[in-house]
PDB file of N, CA and C in Angstrom:
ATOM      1  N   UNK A   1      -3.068 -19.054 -16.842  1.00  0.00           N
ATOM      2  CA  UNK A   1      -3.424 -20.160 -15.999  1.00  0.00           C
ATOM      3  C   UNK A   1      -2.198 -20.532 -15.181  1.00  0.00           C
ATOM      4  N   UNK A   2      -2.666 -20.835 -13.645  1.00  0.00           N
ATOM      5  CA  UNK A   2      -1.423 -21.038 -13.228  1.00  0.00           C
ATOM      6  C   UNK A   2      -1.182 -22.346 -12.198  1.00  0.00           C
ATOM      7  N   UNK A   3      -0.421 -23.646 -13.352  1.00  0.00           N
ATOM      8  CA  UNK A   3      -0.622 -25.122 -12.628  1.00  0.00           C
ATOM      9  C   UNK A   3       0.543 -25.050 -11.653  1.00  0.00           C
ATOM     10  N   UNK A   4       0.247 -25.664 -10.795  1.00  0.00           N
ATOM     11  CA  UNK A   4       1.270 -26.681  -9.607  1.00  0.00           C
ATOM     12  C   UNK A   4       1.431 -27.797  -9.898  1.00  0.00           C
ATOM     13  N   UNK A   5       2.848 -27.853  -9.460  1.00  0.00           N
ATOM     14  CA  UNK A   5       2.657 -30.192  -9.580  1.00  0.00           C
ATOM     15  C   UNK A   5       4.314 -30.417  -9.912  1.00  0.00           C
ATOM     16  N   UNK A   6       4.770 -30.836 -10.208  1.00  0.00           N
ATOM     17  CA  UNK A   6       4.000 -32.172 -10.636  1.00  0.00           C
ATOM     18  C   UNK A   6       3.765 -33.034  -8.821  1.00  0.00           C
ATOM     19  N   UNK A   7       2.440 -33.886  -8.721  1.00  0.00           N
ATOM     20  CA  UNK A   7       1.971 -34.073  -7.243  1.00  0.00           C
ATOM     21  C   UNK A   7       1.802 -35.619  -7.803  1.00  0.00           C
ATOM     22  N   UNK A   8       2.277 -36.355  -7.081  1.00  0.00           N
ATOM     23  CA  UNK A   8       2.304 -37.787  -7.303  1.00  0.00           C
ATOM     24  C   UNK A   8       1.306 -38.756  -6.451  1.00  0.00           C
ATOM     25  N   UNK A   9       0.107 -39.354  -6.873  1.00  0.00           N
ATOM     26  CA  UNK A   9      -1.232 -39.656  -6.256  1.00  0.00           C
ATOM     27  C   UNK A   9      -0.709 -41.346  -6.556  1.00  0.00           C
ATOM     28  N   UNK A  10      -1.093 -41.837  -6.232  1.00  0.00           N
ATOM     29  CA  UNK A  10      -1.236 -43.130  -6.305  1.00  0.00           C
ATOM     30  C   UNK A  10       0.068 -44.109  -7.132  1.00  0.00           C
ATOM     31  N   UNK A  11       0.771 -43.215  -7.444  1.00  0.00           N
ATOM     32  CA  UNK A  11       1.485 -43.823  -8.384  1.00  0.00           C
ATOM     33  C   UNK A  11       1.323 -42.718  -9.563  1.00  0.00           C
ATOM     34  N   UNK A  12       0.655 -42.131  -9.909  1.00  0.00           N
ATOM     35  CA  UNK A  12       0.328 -41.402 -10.974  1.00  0.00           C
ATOM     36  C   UNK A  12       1.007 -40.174 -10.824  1.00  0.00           C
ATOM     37  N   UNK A  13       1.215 -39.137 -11.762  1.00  0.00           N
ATOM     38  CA  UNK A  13       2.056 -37.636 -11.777  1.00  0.00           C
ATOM     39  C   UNK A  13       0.369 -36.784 -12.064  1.00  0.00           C
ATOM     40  N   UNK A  14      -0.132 -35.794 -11.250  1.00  0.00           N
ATOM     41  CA  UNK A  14      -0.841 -35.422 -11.534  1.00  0.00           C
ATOM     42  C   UNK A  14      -0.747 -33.680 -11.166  1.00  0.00           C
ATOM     43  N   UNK A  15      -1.091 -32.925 -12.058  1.00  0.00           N
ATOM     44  CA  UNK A  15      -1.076 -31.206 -11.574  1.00  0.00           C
ATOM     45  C   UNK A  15      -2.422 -30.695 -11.115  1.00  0.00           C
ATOM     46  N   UNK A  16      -2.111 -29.956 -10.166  1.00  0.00           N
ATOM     47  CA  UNK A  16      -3.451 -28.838  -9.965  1.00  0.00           C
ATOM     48  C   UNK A  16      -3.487 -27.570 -10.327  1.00  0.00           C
ATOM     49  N   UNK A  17      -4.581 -27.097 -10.270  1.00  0.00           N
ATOM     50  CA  UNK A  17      -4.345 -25.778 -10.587  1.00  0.00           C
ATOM     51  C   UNK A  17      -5.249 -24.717 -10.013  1.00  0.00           C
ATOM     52  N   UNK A  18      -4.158 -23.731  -9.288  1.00  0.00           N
ATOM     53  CA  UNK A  18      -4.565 -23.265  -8.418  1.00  0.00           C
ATOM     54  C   UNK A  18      -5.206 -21.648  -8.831  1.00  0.00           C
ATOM     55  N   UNK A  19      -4.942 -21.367  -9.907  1.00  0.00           N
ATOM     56  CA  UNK A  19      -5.575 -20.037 -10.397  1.00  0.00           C
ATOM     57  C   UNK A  19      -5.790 -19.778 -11.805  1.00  0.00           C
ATOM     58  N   UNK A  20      -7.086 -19.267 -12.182  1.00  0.00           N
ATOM     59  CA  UNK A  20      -7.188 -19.142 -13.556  1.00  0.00           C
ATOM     60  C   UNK A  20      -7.653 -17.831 -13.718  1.00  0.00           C
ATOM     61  N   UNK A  21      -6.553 -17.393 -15.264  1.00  0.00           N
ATOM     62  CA  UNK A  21      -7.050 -15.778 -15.237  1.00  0.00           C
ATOM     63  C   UNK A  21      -7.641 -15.571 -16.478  1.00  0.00           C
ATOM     64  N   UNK A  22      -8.900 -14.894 -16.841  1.00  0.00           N
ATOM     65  CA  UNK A  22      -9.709 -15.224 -17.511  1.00  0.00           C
ATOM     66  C   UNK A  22     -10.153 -13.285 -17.894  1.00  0.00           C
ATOM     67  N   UNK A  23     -10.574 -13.297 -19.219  1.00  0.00           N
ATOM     68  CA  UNK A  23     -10.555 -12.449 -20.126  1.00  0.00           C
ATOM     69  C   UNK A  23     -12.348 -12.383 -20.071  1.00  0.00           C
ATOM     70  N   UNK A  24     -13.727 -11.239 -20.055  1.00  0.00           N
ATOM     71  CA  UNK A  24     -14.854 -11.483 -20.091  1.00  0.00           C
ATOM     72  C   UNK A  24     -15.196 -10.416 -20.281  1.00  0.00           C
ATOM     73  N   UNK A  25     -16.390 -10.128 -21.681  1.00  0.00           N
ATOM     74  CA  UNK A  25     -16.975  -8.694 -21.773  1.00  0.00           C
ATOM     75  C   UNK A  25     -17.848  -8.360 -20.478  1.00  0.00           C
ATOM     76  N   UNK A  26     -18.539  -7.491 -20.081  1.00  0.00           N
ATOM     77  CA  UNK A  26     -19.201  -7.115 -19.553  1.00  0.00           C
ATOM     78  C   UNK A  26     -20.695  -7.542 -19.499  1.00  0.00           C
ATOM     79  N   UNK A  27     -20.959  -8.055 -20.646  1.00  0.00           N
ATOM     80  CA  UNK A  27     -22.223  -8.980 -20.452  1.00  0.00           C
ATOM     81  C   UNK A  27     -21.841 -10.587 -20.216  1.00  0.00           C
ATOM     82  N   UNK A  28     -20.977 -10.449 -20.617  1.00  0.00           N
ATOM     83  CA  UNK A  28     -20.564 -12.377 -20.180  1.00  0.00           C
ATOM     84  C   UNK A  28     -20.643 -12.629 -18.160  1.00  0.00           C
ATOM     85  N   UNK A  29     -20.149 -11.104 -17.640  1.00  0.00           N
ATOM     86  CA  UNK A  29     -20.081 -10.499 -16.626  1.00  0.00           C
ATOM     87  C   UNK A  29     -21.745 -11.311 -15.792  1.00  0.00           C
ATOM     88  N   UNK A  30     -22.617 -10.363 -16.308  1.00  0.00           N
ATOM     89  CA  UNK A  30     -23.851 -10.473 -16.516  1.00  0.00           C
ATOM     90  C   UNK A  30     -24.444 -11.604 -15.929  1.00  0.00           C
ATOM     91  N   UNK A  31     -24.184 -12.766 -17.267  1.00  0.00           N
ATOM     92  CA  UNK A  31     -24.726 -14.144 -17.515  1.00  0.00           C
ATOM     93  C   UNK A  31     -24.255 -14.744 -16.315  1.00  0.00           C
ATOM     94  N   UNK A  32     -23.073 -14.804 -16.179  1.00  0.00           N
ATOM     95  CA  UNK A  32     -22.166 -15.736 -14.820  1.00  0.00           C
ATOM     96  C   UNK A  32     -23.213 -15.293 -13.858  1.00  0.00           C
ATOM     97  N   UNK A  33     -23.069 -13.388 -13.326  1.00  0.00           N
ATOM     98  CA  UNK A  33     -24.366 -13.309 -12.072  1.00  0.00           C
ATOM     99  C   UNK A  33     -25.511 -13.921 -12.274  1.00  0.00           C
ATOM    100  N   UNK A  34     -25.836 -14.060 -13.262  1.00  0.00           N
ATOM    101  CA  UNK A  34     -27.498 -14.954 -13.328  1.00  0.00           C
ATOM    102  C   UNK A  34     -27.338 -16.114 -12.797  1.00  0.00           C
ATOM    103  N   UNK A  35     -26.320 -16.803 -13.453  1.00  0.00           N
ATOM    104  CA  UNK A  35     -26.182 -18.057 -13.069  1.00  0.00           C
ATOM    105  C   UNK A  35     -25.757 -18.349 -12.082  1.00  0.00           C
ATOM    106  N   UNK A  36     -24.756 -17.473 -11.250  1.00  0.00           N
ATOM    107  CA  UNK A  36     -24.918 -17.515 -10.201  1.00  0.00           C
ATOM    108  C   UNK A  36     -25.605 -17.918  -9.068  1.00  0.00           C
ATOM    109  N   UNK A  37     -26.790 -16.741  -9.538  1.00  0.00           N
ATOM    110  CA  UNK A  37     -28.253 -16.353  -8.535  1.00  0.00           C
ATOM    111  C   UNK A  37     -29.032 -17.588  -8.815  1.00  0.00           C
ATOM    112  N   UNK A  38     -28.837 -18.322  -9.798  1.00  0.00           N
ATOM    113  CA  UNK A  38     -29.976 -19.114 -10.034  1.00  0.00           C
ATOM    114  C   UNK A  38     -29.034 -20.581  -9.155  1.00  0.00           C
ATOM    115  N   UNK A  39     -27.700 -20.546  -9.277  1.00  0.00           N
ATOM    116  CA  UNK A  39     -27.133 -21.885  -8.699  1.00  0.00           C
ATOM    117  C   UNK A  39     -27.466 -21.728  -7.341  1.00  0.00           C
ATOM    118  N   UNK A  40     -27.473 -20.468  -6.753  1.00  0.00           N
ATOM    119  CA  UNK A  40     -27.500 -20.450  -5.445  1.00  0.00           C
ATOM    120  C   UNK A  40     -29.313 -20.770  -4.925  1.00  0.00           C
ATOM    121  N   UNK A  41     -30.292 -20.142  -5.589  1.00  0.00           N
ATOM    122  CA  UNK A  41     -31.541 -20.394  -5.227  1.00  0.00           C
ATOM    123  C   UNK A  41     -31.735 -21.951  -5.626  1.00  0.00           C
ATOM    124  N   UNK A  42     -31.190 -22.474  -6.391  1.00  0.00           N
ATOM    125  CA  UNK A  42     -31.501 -23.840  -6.402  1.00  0.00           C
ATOM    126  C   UNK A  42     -30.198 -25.039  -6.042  1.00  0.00           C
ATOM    127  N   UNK A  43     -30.026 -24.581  -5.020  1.00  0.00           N
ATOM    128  CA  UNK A  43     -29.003 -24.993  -4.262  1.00  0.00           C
ATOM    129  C   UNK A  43     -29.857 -26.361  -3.478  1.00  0.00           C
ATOM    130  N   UNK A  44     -29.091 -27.456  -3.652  1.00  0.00           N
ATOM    131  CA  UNK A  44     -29.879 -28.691  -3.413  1.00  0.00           C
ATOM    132  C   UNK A  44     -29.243 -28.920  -1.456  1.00  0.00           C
ATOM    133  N   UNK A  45     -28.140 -28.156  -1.340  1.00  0.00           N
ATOM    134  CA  UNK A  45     -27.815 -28.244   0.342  1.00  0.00           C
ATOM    135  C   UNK A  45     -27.219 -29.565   0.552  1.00  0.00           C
ATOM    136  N   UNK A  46     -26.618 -29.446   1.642  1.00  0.00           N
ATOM    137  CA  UNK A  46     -25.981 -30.569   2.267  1.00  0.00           C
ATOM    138  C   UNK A  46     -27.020 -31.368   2.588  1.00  0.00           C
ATOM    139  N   UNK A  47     -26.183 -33.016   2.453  1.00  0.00           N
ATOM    140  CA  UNK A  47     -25.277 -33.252   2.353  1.00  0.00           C
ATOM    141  C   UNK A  47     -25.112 -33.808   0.924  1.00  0.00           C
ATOM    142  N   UNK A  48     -26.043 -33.493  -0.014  1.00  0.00           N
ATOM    143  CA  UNK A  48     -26.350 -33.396  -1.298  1.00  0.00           C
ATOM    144  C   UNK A  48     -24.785 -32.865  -2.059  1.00  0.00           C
ATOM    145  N   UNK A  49     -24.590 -31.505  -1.495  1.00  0.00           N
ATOM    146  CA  UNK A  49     -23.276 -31.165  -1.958  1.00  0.00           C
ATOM    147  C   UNK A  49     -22.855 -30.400  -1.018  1.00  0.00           C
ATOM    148  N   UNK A  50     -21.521 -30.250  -0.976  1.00  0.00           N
ATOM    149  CA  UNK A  50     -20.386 -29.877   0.209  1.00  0.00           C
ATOM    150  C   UNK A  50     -21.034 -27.998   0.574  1.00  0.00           C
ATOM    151  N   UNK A  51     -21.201 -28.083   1.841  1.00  0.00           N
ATOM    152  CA  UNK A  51     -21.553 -26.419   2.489  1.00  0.00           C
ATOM    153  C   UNK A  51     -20.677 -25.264   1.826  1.00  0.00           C
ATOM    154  N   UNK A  52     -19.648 -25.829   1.820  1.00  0.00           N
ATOM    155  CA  UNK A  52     -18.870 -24.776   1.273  1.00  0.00           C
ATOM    156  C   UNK A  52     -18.929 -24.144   0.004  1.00  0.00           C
ATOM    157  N   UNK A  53     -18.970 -24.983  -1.155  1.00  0.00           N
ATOM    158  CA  UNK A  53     -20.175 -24.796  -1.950  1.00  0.00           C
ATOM    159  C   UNK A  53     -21.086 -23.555  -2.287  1.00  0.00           C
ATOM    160  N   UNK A  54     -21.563 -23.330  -1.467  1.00  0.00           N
ATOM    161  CA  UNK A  54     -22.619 -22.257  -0.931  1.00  0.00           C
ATOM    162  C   UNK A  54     -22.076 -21.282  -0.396  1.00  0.00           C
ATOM    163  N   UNK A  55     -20.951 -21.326   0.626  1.00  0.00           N
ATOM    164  CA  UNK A  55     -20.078 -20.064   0.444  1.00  0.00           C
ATOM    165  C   UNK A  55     -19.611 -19.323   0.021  1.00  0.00           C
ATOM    166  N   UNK A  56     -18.721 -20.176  -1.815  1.00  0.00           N
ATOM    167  CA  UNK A  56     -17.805 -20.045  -2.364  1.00  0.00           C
ATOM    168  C   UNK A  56     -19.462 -19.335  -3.199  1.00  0.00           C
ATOM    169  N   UNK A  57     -20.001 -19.935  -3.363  1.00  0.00           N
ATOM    170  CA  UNK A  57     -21.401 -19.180  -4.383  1.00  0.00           C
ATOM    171  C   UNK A  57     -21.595 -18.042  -4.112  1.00  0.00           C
ATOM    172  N   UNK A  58     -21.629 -17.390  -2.950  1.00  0.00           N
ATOM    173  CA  UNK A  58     -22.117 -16.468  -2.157  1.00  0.00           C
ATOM    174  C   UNK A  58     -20.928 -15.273  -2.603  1.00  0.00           C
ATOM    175  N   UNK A  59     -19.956 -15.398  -2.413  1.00  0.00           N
ATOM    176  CA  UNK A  59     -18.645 -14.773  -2.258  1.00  0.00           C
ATOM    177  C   UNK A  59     -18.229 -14.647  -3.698  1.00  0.00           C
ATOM    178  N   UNK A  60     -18.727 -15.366  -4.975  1.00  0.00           N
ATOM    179  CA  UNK A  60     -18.888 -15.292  -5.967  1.00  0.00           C
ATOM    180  C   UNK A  60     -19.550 -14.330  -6.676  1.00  0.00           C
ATOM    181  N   UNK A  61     -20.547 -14.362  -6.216  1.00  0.00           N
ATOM    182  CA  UNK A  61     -22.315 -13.766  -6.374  1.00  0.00           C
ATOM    183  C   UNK A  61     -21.476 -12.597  -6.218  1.00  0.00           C
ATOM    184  N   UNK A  62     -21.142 -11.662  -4.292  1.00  0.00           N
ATOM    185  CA  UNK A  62     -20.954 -10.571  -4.438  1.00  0.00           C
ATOM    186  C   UNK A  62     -19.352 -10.284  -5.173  1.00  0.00           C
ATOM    187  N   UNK A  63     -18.763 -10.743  -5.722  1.00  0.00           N
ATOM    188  CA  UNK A  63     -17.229 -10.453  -6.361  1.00  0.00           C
ATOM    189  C   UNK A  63     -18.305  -9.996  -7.849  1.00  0.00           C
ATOM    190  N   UNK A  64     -18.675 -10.660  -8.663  1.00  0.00           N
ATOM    191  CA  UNK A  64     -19.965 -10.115  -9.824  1.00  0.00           C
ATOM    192  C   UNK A  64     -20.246  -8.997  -9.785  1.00  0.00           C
ATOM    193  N   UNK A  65     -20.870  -9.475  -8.396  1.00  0.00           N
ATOM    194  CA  UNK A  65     -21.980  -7.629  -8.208  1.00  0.00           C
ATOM    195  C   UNK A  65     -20.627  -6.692  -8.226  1.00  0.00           C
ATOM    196  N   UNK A  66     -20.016  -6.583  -7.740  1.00  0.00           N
ATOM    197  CA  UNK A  66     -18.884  -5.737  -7.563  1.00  0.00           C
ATOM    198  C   UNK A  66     -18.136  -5.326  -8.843  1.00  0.00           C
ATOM    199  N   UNK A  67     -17.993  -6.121  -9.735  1.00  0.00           N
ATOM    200  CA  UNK A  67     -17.723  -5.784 -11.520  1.00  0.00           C
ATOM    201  C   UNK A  67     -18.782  -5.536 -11.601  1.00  0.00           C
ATOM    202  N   UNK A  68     -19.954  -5.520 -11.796  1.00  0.00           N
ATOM    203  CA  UNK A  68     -21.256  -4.766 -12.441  1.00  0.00           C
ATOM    204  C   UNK A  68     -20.985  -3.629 -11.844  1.00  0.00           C
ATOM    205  N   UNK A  69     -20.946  -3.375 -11.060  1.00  0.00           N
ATOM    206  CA  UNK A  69     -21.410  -2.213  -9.953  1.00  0.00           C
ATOM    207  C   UNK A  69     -20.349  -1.533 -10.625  1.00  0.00           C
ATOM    208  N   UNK A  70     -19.186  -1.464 -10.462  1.00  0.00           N
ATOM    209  CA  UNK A  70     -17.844  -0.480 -11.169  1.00  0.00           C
ATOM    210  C   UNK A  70     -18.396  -0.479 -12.343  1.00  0.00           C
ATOM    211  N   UNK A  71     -18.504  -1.226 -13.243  1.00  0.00           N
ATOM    212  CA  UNK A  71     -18.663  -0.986 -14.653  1.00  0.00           C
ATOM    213  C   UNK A  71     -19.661  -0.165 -15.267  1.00  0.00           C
ATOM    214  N   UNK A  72     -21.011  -0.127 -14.337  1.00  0.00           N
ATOM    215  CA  UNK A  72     -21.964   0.212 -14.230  1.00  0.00           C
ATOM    216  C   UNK A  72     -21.448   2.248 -13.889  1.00  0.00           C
ATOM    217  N   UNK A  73     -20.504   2.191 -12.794  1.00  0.00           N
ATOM    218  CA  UNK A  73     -20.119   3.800 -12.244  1.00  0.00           C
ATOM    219  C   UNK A  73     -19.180   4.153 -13.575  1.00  0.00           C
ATOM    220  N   UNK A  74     -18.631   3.384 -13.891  1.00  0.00           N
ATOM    221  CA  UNK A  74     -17.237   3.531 -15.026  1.00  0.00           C
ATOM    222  C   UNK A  74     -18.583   4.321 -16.483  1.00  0.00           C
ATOM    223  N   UNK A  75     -19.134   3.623 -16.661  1.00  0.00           N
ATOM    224  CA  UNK A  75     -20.334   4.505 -17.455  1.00  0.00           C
ATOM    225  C   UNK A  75     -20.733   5.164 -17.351  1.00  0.00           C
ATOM    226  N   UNK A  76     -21.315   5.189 -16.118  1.00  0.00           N
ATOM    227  CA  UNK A  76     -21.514   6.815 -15.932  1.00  0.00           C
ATOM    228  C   UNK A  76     -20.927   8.182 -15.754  1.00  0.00           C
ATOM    229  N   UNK A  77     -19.526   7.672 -15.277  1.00  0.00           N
ATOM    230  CA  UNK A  77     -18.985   8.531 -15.395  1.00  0.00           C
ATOM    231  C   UNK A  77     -18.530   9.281 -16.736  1.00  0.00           C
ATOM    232  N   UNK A  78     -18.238   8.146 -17.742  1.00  0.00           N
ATOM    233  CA  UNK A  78     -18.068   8.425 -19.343  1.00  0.00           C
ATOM    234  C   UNK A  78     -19.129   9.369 -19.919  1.00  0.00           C
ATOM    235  N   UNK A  79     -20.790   8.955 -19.189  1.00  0.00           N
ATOM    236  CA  UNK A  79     -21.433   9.848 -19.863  1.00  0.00           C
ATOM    237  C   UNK A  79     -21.498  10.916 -19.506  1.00  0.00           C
ATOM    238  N   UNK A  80     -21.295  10.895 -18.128  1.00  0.00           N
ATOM    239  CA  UNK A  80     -21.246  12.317 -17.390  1.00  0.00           C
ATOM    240  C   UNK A  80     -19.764  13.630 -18.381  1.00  0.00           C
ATOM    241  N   UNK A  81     -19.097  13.029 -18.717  1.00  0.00           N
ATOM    242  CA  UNK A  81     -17.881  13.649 -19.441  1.00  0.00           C
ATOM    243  C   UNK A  81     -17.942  14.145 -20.783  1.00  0.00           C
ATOM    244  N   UNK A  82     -19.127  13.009 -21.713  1.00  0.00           N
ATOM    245  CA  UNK A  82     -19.202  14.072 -22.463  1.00  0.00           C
ATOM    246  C   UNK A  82     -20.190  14.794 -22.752  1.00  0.00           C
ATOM    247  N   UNK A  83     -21.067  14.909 -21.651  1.00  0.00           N
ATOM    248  CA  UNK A  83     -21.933  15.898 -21.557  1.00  0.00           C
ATOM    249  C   UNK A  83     -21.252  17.633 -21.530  1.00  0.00           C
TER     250      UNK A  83
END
């Protein structure tokens, strides 16, 4: 995990954090795309919640597909090998 700060708001000392690096089997992989697909089809829209939102969903969605998709070739190729 990687915080910034210390950022001083109001009087207060507060950190952000600008990147998190995160450990996930291949079906946990999975679940996130579902949930994904399902945050994005039931996406309530502006000005309900911020557009961007829906970008960052989108750009999400295909970063997923993109680990499935390798992981998915990464198998096949394994089986192809010990054939």
């Amino acid at each position: 995990m990687l915080l910034t700060g210390p950022i001083r708001s109001s009087g207060e000392l507060t950190f952000t954090m600008e990147q998190v690096d995160i450990r996930v089997t291949i079906q946990d992989v999975r679940v996130l795309y579902q949930a994904t697909c399902d945050a994005i089809q039931y996406w309530p829209g502006s000005p309900a919640r911020d557009p961007d939102e829906q970008t960052k969903l989108l750009q999400l969605k295909t970063f997923l597909f993109r680990i499935l998709c390798e992981a998915s070739y990464e198998n096949d190729e394994e089986d192809s090998e010990r054939r």
